[in-house]
Protein backbone atom coordinates (compact mmCIF):
# COMPACT_ATOMS: atom_id res chain seq x y z
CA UNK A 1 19.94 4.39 -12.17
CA UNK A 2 17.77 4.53 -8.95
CA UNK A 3 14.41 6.81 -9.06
CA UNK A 4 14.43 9.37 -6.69
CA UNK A 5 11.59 9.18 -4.45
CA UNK A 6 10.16 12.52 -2.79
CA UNK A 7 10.06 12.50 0.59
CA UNK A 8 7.07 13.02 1.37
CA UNK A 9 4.30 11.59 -0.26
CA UNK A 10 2.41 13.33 -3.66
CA UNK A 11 -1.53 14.78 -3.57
CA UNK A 12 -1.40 15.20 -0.02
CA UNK A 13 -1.21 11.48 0.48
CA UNK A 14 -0.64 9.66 3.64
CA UNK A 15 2.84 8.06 4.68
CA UNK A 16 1.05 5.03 5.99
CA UNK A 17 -1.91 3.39 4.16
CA UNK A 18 -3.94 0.61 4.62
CA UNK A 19 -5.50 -0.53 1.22
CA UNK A 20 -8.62 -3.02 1.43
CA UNK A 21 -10.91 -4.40 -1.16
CA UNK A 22 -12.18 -7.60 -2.38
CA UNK A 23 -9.53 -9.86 -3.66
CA UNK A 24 -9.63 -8.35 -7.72
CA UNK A 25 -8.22 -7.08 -10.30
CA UNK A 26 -9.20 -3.72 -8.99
CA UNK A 27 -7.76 -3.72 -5.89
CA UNK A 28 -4.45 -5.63 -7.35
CA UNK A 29 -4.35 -2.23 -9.34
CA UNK A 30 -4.61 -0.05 -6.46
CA UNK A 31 -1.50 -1.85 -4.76
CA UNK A 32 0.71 -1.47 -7.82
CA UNK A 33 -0.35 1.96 -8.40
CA UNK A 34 0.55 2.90 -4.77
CA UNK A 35 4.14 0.91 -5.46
CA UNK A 36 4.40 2.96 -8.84
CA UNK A 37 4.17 6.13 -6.52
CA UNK A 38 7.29 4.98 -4.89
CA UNK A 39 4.98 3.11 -1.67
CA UNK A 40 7.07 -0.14 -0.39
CA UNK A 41 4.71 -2.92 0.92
CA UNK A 42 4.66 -2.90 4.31
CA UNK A 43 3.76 -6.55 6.79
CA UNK A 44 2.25 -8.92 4.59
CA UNK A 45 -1.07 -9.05 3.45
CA UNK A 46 -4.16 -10.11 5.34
CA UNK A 47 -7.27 -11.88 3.79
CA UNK A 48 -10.99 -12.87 5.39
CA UNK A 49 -14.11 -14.31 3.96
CA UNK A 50 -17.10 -12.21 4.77
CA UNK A 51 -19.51 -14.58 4.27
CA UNK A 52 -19.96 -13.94 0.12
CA UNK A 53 -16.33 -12.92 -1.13
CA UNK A 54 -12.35 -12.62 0.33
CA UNK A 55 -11.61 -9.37 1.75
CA UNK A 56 -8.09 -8.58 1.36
CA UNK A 57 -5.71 -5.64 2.95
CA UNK A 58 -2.14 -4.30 2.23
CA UNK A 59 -0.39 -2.28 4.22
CA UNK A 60 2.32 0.08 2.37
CA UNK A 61 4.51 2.84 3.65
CA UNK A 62 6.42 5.86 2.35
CA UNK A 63 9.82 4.95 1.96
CA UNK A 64 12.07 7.29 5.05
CA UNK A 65 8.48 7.93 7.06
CA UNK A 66 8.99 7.82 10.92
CA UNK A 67 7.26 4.94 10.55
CA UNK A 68 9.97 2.31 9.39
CA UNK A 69 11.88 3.00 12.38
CA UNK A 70 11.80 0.18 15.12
């Protein structure tokens, strides 16, 4: 049976988010703990080099924001 997801997001959070890090473990973490909130990935991710490690970003979104439209 399906989890119902709030529809807003919880702790005041935003309905768009843009997570960046270096490419860890850590910021791996911070992805799936956004999904485990009920965030969907949003756009696929985006990496750079910034001269000593990979930067990486994800993109999620609140599942029903004004956002997903279009």
């Amino acid at each position: 049976m399906p989890q119902h997801v709030a529809d807003i997001p919880p702790d005041g959070l935003p309905a768009y988010r843009l997570l960046t890090g270096p490419d860890d473990s850590a910021f791996c973490k911070r992805v799936s703990e956004a999904l485990a909130l009920g965030y969907r990935l949003y756009g696929s991710p985006a990496a750079t080099f910034n001269g000593e490690r990979v930067i990486v970003a994800q993109a999620v979104l609140w599942p029903g924001s004004d956002h997903a439209a279009g």
